[in-house]
C-alpha atoms as a PDB file:
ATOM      1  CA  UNK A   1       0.000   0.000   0.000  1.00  0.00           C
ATOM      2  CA  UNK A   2       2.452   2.375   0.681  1.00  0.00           C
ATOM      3  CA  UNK A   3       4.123   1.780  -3.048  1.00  0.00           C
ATOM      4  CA  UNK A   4       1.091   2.456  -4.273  1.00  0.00           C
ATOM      5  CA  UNK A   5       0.264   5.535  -2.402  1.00  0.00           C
ATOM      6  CA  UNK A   6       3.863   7.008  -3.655  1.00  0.00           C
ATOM      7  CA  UNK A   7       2.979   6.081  -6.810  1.00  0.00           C
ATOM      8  CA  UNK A   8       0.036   8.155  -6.743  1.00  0.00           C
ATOM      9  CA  UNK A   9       1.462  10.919  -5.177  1.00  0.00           C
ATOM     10  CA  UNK A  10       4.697  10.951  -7.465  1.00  0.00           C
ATOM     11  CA  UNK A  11       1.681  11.937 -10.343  1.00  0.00           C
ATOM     12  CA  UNK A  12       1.279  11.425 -14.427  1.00  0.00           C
ATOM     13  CA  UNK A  13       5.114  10.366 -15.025  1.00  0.00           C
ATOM     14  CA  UNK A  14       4.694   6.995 -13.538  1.00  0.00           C
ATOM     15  CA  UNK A  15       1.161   6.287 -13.797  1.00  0.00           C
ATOM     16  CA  UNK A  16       1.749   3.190 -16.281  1.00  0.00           C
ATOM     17  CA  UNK A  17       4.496   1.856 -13.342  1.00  0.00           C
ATOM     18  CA  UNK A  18       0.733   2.557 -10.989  1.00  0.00           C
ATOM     19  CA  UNK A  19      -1.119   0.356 -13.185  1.00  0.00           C
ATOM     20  CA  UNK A  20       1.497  -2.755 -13.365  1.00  0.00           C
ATOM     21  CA  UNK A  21       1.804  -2.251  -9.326  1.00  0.00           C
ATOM     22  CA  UNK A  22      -1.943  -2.377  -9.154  1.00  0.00           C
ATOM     23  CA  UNK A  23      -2.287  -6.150 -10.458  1.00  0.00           C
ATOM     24  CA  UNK A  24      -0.404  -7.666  -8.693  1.00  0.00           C
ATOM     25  CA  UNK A  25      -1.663  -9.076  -5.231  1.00  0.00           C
ATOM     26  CA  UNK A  26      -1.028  -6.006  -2.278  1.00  0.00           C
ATOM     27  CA  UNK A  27       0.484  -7.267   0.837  1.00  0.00           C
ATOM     28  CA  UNK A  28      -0.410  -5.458   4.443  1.00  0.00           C
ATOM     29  CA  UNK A  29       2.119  -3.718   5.856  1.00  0.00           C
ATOM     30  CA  UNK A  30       2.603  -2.107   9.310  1.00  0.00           C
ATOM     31  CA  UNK A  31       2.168   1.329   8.279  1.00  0.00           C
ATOM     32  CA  UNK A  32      -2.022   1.505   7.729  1.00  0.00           C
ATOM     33  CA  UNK A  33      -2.346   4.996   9.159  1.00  0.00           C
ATOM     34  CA  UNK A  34       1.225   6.700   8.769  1.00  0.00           C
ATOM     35  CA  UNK A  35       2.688   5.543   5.097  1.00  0.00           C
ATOM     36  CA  UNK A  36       5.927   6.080   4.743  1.00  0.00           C
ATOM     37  CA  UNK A  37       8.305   5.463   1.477  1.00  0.00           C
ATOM     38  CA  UNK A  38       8.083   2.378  -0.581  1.00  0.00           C
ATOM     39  CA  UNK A  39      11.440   1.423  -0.040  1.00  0.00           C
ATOM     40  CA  UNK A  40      11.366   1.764   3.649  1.00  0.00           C
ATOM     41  CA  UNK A  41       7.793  -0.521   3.636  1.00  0.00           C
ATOM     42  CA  UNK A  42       9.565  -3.294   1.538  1.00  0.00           C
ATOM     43  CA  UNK A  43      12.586  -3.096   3.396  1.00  0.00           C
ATOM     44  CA  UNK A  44      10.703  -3.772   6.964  1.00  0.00           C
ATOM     45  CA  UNK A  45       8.486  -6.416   5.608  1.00  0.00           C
ATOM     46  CA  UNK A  46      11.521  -8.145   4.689  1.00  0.00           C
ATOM     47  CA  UNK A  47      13.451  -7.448   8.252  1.00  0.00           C
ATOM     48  CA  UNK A  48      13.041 -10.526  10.174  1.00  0.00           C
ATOM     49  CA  UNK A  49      14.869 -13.089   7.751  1.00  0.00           C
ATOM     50  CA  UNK A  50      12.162 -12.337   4.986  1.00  0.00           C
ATOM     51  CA  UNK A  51       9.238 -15.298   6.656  1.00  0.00           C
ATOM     52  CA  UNK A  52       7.101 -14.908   3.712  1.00  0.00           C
ATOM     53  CA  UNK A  53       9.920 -15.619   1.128  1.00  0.00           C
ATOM     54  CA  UNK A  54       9.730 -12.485  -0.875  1.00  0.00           C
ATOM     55  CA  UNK A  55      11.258 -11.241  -3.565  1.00  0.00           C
ATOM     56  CA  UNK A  56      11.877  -7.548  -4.419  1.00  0.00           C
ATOM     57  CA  UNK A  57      11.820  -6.323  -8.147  1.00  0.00           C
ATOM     58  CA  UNK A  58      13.681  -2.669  -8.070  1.00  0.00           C
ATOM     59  CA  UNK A  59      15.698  -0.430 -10.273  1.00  0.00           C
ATOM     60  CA  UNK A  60      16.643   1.591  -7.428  1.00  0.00           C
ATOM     61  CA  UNK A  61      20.006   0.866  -6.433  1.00  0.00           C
ATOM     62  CA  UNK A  62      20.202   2.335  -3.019  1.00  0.00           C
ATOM     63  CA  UNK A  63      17.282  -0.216  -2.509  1.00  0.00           C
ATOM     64  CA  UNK A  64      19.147  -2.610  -4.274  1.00  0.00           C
ATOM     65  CA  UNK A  65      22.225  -2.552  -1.831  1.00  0.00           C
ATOM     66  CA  UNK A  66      20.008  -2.657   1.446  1.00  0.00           C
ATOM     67  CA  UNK A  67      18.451  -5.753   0.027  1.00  0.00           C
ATOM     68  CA  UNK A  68      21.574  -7.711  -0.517  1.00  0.00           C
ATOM     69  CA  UNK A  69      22.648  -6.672   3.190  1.00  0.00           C
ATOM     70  CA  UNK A  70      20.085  -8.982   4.171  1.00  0.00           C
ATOM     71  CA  UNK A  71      20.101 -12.794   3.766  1.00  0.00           C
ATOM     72  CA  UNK A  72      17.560 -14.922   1.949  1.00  0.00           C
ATOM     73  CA  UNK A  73      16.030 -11.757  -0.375  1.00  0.00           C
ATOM     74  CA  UNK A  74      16.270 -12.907  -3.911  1.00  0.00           C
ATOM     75  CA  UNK A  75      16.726  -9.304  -6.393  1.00  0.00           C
ATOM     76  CA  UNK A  76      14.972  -9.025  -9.774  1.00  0.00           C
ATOM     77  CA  UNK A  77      15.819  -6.570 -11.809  1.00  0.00           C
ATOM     78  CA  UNK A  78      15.349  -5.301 -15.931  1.00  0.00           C
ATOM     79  CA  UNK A  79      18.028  -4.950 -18.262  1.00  0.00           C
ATOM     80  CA  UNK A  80      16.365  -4.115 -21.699  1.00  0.00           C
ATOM     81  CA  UNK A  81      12.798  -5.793 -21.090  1.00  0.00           C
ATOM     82  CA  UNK A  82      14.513  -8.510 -19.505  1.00  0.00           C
ATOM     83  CA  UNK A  83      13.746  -9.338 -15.736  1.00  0.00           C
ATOM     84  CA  UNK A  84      17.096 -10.662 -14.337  1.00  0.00           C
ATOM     85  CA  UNK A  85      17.247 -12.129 -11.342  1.00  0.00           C
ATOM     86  CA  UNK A  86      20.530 -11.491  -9.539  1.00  0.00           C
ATOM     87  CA  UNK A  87      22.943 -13.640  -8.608  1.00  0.00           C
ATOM     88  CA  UNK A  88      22.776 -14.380  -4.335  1.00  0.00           C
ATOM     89  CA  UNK A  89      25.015 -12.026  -2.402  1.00  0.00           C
ATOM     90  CA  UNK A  90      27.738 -12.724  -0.085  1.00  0.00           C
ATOM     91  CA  UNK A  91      25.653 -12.447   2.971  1.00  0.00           C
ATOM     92  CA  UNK A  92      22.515 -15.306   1.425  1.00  0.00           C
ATOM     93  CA  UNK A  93      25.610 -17.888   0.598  1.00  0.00           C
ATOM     94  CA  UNK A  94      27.483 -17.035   4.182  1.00  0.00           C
ATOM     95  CA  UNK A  95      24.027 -18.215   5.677  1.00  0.00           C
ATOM     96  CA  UNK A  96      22.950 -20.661   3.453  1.00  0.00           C
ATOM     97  CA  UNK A  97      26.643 -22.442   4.274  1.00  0.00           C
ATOM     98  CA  UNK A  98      26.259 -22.001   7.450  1.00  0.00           C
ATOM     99  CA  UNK A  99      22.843 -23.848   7.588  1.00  0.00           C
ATOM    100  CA  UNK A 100      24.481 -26.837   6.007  1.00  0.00           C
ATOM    101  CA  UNK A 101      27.221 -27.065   8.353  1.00  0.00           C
ATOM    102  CA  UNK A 102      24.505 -26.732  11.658  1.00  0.00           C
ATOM    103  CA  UNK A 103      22.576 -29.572   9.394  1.00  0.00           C
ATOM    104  CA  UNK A 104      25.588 -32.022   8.997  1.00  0.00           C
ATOM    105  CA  UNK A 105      26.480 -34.502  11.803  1.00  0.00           C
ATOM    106  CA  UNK A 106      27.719 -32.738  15.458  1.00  0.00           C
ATOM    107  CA  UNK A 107      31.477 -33.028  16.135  1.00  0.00           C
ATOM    108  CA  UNK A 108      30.908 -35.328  18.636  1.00  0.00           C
ATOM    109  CA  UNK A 109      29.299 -37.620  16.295  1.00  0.00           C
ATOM    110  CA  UNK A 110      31.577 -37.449  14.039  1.00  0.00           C
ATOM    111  CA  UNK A 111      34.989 -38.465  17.034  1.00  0.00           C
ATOM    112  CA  UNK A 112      33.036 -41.494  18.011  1.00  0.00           C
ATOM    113  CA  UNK A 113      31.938 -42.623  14.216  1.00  0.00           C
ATOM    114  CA  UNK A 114      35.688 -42.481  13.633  1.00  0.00           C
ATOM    115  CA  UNK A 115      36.860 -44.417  16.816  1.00  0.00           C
ATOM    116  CA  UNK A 116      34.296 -47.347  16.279  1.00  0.00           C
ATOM    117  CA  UNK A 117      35.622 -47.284  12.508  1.00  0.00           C
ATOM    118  CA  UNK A 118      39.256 -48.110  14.028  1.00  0.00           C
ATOM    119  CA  UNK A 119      37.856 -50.560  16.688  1.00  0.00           C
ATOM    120  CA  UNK A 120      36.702 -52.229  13.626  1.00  0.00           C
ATOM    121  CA  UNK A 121      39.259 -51.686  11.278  1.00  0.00           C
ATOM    122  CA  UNK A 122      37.770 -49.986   8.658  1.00  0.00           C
ATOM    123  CA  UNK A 123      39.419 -46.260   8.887  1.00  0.00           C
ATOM    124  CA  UNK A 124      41.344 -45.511   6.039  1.00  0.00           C
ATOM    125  CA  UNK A 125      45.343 -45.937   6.329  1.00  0.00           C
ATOM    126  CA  UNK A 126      46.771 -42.910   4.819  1.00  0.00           C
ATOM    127  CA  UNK A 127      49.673 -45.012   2.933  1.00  0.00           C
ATOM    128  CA  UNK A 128      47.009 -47.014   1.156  1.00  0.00           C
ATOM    129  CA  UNK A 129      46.016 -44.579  -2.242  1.00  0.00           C
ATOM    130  CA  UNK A 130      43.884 -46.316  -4.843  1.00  0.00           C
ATOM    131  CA  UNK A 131      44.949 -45.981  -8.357  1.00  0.00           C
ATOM    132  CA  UNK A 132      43.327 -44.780 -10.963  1.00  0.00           C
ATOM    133  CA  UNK A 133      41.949 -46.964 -13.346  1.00  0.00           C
ATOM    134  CA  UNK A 134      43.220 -46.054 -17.305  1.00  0.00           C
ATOM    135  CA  UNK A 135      40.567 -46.169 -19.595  1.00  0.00           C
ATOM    136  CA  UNK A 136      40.418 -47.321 -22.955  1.00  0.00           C
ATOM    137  CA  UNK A 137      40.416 -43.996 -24.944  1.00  0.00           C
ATOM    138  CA  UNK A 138      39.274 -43.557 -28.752  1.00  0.00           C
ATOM    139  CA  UNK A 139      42.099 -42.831 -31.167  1.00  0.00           C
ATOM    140  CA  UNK A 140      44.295 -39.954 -31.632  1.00  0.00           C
ATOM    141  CA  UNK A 141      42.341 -37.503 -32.721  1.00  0.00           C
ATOM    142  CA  UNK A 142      45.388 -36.334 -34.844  1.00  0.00           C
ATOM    143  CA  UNK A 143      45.097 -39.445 -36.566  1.00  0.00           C
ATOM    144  CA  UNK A 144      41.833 -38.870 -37.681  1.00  0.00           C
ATOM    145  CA  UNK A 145      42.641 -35.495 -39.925  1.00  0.00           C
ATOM    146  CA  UNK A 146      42.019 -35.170 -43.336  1.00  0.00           C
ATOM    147  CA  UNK A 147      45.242 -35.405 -44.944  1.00  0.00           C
ATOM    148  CA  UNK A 148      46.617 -32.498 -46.561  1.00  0.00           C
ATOM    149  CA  UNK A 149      46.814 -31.718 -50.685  1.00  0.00           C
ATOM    150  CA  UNK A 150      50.806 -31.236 -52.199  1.00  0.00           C
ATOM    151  CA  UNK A 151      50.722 -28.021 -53.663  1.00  0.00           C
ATOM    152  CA  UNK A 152      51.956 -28.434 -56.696  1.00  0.00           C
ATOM    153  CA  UNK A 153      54.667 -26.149 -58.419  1.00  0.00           C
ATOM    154  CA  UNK A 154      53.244 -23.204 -60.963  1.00  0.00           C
ATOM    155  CA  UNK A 155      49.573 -23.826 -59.970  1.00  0.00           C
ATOM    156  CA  UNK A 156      49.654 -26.556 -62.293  1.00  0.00           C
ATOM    157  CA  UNK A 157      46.901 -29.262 -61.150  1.00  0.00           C
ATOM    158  CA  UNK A 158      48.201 -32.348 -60.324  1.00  0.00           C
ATOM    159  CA  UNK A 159      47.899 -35.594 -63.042  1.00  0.00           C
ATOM    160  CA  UNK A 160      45.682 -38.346 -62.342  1.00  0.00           C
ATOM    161  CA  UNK A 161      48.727 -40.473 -62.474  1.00  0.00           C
ATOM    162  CA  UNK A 162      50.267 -38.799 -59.295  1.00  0.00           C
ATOM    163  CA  UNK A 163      47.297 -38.998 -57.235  1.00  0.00           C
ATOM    164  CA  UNK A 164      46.414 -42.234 -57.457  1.00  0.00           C
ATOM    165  CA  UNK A 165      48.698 -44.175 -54.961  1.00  0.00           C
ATOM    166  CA  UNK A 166      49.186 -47.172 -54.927  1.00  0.00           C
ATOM    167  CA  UNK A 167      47.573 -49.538 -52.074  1.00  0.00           C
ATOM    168  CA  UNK A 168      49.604 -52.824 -50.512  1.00  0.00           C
ATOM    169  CA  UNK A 169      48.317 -55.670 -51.838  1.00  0.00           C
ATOM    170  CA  UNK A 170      48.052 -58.112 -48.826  1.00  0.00           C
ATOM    171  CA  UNK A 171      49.708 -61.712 -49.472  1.00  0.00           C
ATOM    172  CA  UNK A 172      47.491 -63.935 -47.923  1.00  0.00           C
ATOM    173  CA  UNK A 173      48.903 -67.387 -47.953  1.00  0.00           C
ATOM    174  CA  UNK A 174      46.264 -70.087 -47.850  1.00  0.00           C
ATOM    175  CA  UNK A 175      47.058 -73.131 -45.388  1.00  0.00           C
ATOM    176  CA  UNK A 176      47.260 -75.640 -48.088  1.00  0.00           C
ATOM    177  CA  UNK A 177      49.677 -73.960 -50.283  1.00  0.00           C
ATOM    178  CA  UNK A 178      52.032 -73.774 -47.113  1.00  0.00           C
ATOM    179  CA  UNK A 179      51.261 -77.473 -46.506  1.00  0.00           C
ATOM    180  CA  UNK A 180      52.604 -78.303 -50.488  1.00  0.00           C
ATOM    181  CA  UNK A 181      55.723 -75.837 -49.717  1.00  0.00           C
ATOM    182  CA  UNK A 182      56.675 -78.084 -47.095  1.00  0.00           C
ATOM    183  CA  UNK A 183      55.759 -81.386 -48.885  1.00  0.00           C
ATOM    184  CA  UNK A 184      58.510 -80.232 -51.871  1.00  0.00           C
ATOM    185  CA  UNK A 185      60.942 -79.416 -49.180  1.00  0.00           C
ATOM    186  CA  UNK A 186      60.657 -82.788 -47.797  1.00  0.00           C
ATOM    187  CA  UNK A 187      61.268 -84.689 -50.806  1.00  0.00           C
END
């Protein structure tokens, strides 16, 4: 409410900004009798670790930098008729890390998993390293290159004589003809 009542009272220039304010859903805020600015209303709804998950959409970037003093308040944004959210300040990943490390297992736990682990043998012995496995790889992808065209001297094209090249014949000796060799031999 107290956006909106700025918004009226700021006049004609932002009436359109008025109208896209208007459909979206208005939340109550604590100020019903005495409004005060818009940013100061969004900033105090968000104050106590923002409990109804807000977001705030501003161009103003005094605004901006108050909301990403606080943690958990995701900041939207337009850069040329593109909302953008921005990326999570400093202060939303300090917490959020700091949630998963109070979620984890207690460092109490975590001395008595490791002694029962030795009692049974199963903590790992820092000369023991496993190896990594080499795996079969495709071939050189050098090998795989087009080869490249001889230029030949003058510009002249080259003859169909000199580019065909000539391909190894394999000998393939049958096992019967190797049998008769070493018949003759014999004899």
């Amino acid at each position: 409410r107290c956006v909106l009542k700025e918004l009226e009272s700021l006049g004609k220039a932002l009436y359109g900004a008025k109208l896209i304010a208007q459909r979206f859903q208005v939340r109550n805020c604590s100020h019903h009798k005495d409004l005060v600015s818009g940013s100061a209303c969004l900033i105090s709804m968000i104050e106590e670790g923002n409990p109804h998950h807000f977001f705030i959409a501003t161009q103003d970037q005094d605004l901006a930098n108050k909301v990403k003093k606080k943690a958990g308040v995701p900041l939207l944004f337009i850069i040329q008729n593109t909302m953008v959210l921005d990326k999570p300040s400093p202060k939303s990943l300090a917490f959020v890390q700091k949630l998963q490390t109070n979620q984890l297992v207690p460092e109490h736990q975590k001395q008595s998993i490791v002694q029962l682990k030795e009692k049974e043998g199963l903590a790992k012995q820092e000369g023991e390293k496993r190896r990594k496995r080499k795996r079969a790889g495709g071939p050189n992808p050098l090998s795989c290159l087009k080869k490249k065209k001889k230029k030949t001297q003058e510009g002249q094209e080259p003859s169909a004589e000199k580019n065909k090249r000539r391909k190894r014949k394999r000998k393939r000796v049958k096992a019967e003809a190797v049998q008769s060799v070493q018949k003759n031999e014999e004899e």
